[in-house]
N, C-alpha and C. Protein backbone atom coordinates (compact mmCIF):
# COMPACT_ATOMS: atom_id res chain seq x y z
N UNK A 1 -78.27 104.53 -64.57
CA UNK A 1 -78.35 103.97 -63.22
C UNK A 1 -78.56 102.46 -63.31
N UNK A 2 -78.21 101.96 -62.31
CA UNK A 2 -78.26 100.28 -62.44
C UNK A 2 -79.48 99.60 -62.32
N UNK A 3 -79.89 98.53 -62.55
CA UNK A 3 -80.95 97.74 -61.77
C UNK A 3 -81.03 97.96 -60.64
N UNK A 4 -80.05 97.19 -60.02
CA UNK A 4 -79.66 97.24 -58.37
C UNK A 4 -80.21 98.65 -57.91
N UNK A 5 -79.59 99.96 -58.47
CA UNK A 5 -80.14 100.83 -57.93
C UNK A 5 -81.46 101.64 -57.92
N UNK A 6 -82.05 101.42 -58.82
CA UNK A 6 -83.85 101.22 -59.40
C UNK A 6 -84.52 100.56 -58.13
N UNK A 7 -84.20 99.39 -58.42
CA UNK A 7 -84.38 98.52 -57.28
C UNK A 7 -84.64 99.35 -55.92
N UNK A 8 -83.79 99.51 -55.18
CA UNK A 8 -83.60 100.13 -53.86
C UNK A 8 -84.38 101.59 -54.09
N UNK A 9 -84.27 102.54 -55.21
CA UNK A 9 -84.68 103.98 -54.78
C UNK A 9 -85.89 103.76 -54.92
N UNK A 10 -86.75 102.66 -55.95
CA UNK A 10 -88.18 102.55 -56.10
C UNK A 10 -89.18 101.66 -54.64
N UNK A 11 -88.04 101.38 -54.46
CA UNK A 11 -88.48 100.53 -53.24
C UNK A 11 -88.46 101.43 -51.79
N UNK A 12 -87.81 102.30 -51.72
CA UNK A 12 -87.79 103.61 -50.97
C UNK A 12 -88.81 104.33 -51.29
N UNK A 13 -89.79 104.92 -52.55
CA UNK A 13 -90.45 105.40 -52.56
C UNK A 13 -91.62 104.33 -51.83
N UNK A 14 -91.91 103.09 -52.43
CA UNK A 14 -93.20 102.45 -51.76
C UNK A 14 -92.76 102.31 -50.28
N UNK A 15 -91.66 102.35 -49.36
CA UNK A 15 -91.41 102.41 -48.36
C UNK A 15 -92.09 103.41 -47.87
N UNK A 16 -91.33 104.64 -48.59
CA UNK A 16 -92.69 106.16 -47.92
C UNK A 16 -93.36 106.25 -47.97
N UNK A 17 -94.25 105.61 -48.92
CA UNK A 17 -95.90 105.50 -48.75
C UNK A 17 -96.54 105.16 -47.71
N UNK A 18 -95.97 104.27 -47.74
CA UNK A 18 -96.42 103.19 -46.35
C UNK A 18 -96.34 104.25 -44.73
N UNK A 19 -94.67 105.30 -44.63
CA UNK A 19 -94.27 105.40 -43.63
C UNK A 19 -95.66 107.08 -43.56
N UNK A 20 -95.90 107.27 -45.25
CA UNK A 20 -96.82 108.68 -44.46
C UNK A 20 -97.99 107.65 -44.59
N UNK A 21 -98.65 107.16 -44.76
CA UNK A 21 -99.62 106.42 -44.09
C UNK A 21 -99.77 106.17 -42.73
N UNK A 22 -98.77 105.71 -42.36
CA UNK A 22 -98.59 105.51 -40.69
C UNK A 22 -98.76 106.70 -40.74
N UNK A 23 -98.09 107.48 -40.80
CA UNK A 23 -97.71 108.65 -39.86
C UNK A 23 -99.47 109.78 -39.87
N UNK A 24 -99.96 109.31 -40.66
CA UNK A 24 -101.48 109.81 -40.58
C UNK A 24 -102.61 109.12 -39.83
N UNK A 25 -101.94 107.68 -39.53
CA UNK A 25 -102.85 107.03 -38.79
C UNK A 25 -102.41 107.30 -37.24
N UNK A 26 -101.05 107.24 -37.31
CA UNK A 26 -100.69 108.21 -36.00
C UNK A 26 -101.07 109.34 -35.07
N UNK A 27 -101.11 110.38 -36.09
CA UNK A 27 -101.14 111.88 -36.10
C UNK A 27 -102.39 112.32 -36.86
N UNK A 28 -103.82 112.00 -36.56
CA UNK A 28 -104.63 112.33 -37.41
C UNK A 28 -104.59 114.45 -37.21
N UNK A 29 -105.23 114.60 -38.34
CA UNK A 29 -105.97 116.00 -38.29
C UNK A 29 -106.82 116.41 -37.81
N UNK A 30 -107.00 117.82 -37.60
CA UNK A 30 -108.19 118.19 -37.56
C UNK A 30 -109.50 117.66 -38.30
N UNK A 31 -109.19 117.50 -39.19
CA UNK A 31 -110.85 116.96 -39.86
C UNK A 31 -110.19 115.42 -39.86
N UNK A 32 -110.13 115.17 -39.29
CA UNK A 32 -110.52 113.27 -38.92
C UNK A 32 -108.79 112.58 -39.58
N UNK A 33 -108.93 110.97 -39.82
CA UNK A 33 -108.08 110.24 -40.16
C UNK A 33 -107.98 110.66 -41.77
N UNK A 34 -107.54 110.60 -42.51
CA UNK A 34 -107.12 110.86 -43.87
C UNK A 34 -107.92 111.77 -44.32
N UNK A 35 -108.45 112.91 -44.02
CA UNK A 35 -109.06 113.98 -44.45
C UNK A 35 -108.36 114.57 -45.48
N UNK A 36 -108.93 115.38 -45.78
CA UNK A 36 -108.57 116.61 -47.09
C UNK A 36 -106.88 117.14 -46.53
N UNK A 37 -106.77 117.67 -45.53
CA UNK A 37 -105.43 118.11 -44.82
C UNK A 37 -104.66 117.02 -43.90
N UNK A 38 -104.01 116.48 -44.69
CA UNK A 38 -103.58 115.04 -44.13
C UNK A 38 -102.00 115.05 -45.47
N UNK A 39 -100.88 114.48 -45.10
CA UNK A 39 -99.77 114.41 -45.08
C UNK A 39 -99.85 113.00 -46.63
N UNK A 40 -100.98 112.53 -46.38
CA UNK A 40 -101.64 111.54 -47.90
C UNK A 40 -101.63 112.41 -48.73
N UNK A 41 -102.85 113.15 -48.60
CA UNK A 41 -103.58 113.93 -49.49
C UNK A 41 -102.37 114.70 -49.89
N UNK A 42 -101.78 115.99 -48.96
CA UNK A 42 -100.68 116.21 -49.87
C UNK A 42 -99.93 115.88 -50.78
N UNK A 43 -99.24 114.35 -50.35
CA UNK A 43 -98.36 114.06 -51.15
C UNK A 43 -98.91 114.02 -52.25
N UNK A 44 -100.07 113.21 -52.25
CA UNK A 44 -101.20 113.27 -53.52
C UNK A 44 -100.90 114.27 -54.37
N UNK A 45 -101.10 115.39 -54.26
CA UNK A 45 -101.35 116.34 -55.07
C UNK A 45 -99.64 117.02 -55.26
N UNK A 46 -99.13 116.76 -54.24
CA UNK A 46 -97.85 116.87 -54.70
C UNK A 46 -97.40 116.28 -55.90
N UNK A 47 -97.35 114.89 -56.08
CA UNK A 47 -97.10 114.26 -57.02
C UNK A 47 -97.76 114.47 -57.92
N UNK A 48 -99.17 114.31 -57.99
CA UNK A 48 -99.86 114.99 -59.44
C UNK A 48 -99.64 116.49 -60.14
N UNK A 49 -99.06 117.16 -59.15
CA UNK A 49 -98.51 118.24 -59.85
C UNK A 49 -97.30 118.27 -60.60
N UNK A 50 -96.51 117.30 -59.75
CA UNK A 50 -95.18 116.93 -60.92
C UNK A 50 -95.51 116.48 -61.94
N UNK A 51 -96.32 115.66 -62.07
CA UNK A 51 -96.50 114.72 -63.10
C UNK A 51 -96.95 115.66 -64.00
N UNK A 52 -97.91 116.53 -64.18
CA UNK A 52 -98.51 117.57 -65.03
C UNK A 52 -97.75 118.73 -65.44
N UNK A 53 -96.29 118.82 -64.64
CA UNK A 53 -94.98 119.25 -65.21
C UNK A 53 -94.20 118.58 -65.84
N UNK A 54 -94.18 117.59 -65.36
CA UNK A 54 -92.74 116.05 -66.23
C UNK A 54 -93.56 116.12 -67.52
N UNK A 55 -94.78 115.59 -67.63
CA UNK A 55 -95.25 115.16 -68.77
C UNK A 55 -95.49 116.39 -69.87
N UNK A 56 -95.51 117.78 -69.66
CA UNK A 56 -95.53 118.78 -70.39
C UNK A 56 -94.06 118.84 -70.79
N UNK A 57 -93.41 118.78 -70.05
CA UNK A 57 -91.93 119.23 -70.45
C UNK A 57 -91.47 118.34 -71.33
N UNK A 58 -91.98 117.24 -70.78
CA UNK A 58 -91.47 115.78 -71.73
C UNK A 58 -91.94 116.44 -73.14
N UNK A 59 -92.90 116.50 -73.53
CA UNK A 59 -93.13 116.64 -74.63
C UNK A 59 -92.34 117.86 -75.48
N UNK A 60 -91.90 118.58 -75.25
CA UNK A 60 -91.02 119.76 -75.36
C UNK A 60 -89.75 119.46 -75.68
N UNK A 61 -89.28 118.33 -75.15
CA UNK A 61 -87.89 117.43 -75.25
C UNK A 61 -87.61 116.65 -76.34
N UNK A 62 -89.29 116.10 -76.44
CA UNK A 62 -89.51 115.19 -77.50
C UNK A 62 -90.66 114.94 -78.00
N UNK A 63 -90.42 115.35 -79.39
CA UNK A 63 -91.75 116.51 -80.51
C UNK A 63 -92.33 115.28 -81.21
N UNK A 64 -91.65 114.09 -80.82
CA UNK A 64 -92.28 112.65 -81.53
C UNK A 64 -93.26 112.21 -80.22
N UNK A 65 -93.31 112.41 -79.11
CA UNK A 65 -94.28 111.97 -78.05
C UNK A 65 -95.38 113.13 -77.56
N UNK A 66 -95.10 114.24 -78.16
CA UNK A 66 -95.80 115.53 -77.34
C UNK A 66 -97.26 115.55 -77.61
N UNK A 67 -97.88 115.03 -79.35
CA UNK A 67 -99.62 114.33 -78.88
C UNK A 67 -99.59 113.83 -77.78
N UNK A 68 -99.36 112.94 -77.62
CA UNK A 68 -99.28 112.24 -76.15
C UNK A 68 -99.37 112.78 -75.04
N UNK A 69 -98.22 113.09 -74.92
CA UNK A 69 -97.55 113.86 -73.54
C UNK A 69 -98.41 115.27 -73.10
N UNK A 70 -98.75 115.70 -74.39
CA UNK A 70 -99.97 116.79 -73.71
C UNK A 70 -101.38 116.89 -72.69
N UNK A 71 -101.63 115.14 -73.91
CA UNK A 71 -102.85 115.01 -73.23
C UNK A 71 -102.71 113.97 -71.95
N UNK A 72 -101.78 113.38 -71.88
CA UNK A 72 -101.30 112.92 -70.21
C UNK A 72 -101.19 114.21 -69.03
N UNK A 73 -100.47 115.06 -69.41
CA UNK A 73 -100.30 116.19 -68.56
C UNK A 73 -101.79 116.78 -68.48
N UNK A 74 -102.20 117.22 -69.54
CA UNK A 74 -103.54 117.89 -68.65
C UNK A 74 -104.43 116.98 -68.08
N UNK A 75 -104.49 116.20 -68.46
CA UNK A 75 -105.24 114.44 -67.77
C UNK A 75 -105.03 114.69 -65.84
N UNK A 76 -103.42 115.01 -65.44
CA UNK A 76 -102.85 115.12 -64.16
C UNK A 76 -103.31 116.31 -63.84
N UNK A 77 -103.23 117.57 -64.36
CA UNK A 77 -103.56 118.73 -64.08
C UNK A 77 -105.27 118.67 -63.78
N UNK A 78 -106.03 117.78 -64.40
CA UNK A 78 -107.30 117.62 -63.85
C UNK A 78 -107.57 117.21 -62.21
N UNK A 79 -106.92 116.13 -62.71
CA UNK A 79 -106.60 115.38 -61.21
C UNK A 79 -106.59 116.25 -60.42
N UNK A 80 -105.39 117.15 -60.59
CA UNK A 80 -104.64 117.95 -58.95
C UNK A 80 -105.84 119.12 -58.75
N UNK A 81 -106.83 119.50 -59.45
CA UNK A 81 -107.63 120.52 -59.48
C UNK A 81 -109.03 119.79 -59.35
N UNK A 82 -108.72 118.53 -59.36
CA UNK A 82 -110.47 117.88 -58.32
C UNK A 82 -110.14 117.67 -57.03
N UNK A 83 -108.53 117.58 -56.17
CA UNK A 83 -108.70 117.35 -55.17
C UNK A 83 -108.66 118.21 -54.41
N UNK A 84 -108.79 119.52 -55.40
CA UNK A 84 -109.17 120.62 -54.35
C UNK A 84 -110.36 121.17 -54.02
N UNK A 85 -111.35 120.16 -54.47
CA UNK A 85 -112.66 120.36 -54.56
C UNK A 85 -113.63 120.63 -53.23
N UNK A 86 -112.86 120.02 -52.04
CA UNK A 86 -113.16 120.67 -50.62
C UNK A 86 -112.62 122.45 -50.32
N UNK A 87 -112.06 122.73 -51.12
CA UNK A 87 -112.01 124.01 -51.07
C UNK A 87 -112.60 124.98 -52.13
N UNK A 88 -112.49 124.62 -53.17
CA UNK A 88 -113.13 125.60 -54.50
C UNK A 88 -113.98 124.35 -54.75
N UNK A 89 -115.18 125.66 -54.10
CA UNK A 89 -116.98 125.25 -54.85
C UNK A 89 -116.77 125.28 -56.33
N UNK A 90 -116.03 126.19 -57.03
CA UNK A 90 -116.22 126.36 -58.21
C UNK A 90 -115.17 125.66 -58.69
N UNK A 91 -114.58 124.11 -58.99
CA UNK A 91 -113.36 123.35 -59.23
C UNK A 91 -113.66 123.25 -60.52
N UNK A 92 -115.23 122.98 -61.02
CA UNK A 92 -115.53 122.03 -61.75
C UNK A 92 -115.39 122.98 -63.28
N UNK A 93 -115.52 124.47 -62.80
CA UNK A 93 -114.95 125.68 -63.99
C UNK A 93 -113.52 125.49 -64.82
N UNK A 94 -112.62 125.36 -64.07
CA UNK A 94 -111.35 125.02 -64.48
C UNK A 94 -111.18 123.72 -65.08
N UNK A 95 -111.83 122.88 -64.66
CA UNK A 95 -111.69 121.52 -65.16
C UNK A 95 -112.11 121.28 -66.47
N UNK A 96 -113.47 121.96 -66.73
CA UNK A 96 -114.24 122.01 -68.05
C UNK A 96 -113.33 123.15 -69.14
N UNK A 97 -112.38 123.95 -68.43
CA UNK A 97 -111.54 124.41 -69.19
C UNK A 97 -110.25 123.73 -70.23
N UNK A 98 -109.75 123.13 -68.79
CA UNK A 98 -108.77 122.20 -69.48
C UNK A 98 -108.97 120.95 -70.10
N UNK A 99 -110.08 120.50 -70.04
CA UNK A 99 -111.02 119.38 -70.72
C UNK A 99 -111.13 119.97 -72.32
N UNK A 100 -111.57 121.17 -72.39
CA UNK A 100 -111.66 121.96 -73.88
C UNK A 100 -110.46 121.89 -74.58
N UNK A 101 -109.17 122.21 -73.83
CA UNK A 101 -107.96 122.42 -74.25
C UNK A 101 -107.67 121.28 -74.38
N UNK A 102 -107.73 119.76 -73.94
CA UNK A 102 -107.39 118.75 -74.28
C UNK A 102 -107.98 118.20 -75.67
N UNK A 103 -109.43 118.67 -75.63
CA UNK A 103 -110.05 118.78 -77.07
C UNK A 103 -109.27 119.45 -78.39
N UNK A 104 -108.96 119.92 -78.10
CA UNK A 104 -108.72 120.87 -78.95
C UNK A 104 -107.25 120.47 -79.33
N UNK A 105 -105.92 119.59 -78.38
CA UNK A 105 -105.08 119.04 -78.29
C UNK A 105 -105.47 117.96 -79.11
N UNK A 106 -106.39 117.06 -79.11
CA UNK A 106 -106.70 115.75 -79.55
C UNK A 106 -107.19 115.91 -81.07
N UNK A 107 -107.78 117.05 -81.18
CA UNK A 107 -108.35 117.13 -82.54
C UNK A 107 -107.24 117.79 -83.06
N UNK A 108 -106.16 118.64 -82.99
CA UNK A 108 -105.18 119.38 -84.05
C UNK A 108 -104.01 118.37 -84.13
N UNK A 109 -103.88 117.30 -82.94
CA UNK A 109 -102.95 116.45 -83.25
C UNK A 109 -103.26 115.04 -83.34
N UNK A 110 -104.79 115.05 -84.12
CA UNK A 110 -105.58 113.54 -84.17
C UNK A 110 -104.26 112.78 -85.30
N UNK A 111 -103.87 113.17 -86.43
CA UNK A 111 -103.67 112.11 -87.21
C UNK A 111 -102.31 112.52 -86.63
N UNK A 112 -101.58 112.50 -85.79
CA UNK A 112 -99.87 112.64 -85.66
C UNK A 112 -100.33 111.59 -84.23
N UNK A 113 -101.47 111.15 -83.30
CA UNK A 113 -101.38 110.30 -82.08
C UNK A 113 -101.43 109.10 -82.01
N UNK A 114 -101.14 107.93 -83.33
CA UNK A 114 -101.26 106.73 -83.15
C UNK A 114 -100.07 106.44 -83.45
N UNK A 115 -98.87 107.18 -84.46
CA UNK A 115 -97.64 107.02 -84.78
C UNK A 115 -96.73 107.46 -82.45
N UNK A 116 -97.80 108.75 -82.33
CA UNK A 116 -96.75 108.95 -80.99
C UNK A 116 -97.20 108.04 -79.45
N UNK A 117 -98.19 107.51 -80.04
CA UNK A 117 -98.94 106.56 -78.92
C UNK A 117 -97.74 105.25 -78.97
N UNK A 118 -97.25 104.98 -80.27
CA UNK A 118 -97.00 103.55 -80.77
C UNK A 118 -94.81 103.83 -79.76
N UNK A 119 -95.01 105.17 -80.57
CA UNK A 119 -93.64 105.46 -79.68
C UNK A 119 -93.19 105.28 -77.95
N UNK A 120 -94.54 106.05 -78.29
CA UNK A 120 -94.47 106.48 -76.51
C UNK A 120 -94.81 105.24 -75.17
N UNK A 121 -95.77 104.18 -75.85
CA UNK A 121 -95.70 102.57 -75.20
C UNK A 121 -95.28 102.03 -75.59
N UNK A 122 -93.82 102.11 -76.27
CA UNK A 122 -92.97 101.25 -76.49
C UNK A 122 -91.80 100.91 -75.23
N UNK A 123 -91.87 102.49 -74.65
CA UNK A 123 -91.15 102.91 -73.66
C UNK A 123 -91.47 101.96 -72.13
N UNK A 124 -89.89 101.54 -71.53
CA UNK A 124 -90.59 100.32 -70.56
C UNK A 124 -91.53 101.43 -69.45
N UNK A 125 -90.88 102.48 -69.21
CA UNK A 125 -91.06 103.56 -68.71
C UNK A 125 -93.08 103.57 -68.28
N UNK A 126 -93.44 103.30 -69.09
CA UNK A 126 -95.30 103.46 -70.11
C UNK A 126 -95.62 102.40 -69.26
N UNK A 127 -95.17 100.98 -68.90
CA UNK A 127 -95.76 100.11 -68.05
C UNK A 127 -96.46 100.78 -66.65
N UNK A 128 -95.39 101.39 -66.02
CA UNK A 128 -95.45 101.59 -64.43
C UNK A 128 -96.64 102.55 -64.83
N UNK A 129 -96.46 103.64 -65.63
CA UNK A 129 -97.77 104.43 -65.79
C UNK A 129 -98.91 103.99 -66.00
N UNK A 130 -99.17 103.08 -66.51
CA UNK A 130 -100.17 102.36 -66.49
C UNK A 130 -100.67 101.59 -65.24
N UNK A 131 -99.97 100.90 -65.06
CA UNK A 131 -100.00 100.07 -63.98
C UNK A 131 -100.65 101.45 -62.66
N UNK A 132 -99.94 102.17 -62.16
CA UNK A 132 -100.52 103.68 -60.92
C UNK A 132 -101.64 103.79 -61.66
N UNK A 133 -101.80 104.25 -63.39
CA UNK A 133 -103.00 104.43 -63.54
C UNK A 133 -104.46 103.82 -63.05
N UNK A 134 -103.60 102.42 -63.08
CA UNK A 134 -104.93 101.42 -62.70
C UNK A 134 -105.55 101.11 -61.33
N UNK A 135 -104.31 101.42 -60.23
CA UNK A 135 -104.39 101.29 -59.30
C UNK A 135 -105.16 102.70 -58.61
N UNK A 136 -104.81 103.84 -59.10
CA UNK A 136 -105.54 105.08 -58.40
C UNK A 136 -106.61 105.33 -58.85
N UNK A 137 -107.00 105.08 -60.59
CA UNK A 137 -108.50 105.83 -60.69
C UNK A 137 -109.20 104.50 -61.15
N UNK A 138 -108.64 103.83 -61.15
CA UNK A 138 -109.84 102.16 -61.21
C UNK A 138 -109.73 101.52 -59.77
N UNK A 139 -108.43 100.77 -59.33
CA UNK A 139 -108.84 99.92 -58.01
C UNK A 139 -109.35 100.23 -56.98
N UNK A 140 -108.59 101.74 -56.75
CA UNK A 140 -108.50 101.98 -55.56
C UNK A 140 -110.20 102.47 -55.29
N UNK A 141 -110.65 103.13 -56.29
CA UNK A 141 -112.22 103.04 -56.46
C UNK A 141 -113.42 102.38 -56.09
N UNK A 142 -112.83 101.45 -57.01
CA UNK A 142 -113.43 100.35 -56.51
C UNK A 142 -113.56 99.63 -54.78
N UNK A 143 -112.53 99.17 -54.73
CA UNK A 143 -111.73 98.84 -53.16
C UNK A 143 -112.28 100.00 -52.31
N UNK A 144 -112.56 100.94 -52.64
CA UNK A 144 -113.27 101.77 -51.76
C UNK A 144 -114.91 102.01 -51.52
N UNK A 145 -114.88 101.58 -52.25
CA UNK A 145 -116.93 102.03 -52.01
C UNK A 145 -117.05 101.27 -50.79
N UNK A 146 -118.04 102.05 -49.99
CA UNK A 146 -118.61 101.62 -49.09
C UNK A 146 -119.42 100.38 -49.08
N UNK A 147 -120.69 99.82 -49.62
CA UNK A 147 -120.77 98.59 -49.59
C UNK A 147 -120.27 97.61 -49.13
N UNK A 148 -119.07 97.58 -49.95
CA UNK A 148 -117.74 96.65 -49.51
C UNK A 148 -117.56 96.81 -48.48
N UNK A 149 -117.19 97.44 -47.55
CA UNK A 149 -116.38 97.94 -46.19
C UNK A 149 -117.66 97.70 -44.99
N UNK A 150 -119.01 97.35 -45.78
CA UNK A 150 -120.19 97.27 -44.48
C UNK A 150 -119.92 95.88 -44.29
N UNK A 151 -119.57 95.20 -45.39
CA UNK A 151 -119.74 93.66 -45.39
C UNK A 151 -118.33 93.38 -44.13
N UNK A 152 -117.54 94.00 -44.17
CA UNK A 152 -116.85 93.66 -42.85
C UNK A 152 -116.63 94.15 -41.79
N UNK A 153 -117.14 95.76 -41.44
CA UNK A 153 -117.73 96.14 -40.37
C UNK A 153 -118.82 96.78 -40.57
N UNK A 154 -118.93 97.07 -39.39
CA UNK A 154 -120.35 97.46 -38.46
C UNK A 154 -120.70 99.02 -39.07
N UNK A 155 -121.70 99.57 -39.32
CA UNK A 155 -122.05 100.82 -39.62
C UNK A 155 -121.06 101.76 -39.20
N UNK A 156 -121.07 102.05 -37.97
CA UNK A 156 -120.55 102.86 -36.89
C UNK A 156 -118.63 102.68 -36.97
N UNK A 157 -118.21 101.66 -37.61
CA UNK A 157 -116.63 101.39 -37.87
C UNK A 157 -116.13 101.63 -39.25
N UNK A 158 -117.02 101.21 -39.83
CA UNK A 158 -116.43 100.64 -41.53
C UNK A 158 -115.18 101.90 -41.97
N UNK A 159 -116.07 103.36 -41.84
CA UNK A 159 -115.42 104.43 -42.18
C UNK A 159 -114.02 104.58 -42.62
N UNK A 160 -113.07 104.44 -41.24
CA UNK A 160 -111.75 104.84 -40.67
C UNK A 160 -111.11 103.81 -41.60
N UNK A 161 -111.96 102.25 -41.83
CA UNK A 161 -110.46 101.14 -42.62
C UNK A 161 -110.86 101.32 -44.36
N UNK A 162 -111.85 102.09 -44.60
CA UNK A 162 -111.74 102.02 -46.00
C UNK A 162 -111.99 103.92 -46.19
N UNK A 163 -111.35 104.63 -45.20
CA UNK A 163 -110.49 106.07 -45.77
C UNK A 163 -109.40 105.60 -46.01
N UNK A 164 -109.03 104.70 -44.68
CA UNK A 164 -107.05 104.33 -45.09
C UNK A 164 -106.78 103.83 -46.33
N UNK A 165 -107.31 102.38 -46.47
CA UNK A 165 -106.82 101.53 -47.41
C UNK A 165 -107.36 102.60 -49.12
N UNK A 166 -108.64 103.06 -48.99
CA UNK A 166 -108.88 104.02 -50.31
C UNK A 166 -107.57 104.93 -50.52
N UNK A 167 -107.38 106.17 -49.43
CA UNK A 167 -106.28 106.99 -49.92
C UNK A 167 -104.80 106.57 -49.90
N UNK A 168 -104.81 105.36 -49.02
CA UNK A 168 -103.66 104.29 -49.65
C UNK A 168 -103.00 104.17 -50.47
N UNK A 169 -104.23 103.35 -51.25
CA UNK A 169 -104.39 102.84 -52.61
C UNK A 169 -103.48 104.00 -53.58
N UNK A 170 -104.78 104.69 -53.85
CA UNK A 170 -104.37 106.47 -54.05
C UNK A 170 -103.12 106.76 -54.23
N UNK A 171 -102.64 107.07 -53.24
CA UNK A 171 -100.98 107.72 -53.16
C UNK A 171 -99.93 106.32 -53.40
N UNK A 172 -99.86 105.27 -53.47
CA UNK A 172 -99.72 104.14 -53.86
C UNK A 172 -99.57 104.06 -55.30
N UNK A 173 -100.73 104.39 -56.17
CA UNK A 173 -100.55 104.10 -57.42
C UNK A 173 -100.13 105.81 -57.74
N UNK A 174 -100.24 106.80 -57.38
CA UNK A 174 -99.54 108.06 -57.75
C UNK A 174 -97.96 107.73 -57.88
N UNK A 175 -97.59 107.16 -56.52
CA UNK A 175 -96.49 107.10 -56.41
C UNK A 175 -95.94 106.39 -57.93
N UNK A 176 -96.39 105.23 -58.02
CA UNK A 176 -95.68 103.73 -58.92
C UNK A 176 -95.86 104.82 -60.43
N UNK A 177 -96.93 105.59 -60.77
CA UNK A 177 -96.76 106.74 -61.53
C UNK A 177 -95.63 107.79 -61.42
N UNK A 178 -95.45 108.31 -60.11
CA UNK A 178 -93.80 109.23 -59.83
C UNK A 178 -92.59 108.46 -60.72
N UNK A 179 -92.66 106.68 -60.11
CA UNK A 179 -91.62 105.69 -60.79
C UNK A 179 -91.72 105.72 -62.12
N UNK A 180 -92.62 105.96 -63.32
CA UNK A 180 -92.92 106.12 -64.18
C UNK A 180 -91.93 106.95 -64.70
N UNK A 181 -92.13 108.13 -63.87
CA UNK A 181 -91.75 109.70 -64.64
C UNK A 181 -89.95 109.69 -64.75
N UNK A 182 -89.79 108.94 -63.43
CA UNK A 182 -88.01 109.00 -63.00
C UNK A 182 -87.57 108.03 -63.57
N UNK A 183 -88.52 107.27 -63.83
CA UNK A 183 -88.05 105.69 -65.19
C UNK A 183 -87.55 106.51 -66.13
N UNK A 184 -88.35 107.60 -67.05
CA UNK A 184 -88.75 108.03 -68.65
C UNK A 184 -87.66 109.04 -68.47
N UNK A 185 -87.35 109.51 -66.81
CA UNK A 185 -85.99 110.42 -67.16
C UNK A 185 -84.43 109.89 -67.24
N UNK A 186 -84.17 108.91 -66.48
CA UNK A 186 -83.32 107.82 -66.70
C UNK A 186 -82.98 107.01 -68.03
N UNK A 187 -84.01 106.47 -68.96
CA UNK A 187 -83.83 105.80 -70.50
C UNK A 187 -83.47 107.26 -70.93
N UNK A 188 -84.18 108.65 -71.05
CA UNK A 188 -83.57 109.69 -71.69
C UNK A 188 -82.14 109.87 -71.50
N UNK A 189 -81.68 109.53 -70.34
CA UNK A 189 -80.30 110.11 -69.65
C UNK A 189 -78.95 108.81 -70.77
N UNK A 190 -80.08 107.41 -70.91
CA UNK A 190 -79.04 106.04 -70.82
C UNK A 190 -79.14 106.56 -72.64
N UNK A 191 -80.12 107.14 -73.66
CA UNK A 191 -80.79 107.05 -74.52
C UNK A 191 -79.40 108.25 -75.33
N UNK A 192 -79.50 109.26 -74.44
CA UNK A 192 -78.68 110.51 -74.90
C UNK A 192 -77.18 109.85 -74.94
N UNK A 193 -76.86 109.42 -73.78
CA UNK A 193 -75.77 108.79 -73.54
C UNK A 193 -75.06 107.65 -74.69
N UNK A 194 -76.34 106.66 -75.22
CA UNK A 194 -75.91 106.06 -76.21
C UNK A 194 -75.66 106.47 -77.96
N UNK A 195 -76.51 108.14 -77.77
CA UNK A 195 -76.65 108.57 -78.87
C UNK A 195 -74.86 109.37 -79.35
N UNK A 196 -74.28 109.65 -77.70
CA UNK A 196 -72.98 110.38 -77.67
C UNK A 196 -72.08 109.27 -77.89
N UNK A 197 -72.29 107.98 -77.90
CA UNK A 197 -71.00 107.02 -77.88
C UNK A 197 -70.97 106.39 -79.27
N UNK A 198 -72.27 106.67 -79.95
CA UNK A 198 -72.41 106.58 -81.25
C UNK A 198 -71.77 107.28 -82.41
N UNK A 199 -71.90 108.28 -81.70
CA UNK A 199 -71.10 109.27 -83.22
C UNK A 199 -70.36 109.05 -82.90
């Protein structure tokens, strides 16, 4: 696929961010402005569930990144199983599960993960992932605590502009992570392609 067209479809995704944002500040829910059941939050977990599929499969494709790629995928699969934590009292069971299994990932493929680390961020693909990384479980964090949000309104207001801009943030850097995944499937597509014009 081209620049040009990267360009425009990635720019369509941060377009939709933006447009289900509105459309939640629009159309709130039952439980308030960006609640748990909110058209954010979905996508949220929408996307983190792909990602905890792309990145398993990835590794399956390719046996030189799969240290890696394992422990990225269950990393997402954590994710999508804390934000269901308004519904299962008991979230934190499953989590300490797949936390073990990542152990256990990290220690049988300790000396094969600095050769597939070195592979796998070589990839331009590895930027954007990083980059969502930083933005959903560091900035947007941050940028959200309350504190912050008293210093520019009033007790009784602050709430409503730092749910938005927090789950924003959030589905924002998920997204620029989605760009990640459709990056790493694209170099595979340009990668295979150059491997067929070779022989």
């Amino acid at each position: 696929m081209s620049i040009l067209l990267r360009v425009i479809l990635y720019s369509l995704i941060v377009a939709g961010v933006y447009a289900v944002i509105r459309f939640d500040a629009v159309h709130p829910m039952e439980d308030g402005y960006f609640g748990e059941i909110s058209m954010t939050e979905i996508l949220q977990e929408t996307i983190l569930f792909f990602l905890f599929l792309f990145y398993l499969f990835s590794g399956f494709k390719n046996r030189n990144i799969q240290p890696v790629t394992n422990l990225i995928s269950l990393f997402f699969l954590i994710s999508f199983i804390r934000e269901f934590n308004f519904i299962l009292e008991w979230w934190l069971y499953p989590v300490l599960l797949v936390l073990l299994i990542m152990a256990w990932f990290f220690y049988r493929d300790y000396e094969k993960l600095n050769n597939a680390s070195a592979i796998f961020f070589r990839k331009p693909a590895s930027s954007w992932l990083l980059a969502g990384f930083m933005i959903t479980y560091i900035f947007s964090r941050l940028f959200g605590q309350s504190g912050f949000w008293r210093i520019l309104y009033d007790e009784n207001n602050y709430r409503l502009a730092k749910a938005a801009v927090e789950e924003g943030l959030e589905l924002l850097g998920n997204a620029i992570m989605l760009i990640s995944a459709i990056d790493f499937i694209l170099q595979q597509k340009t990668d295979s392609n150059n491997k067929i014009r070779s022989v």
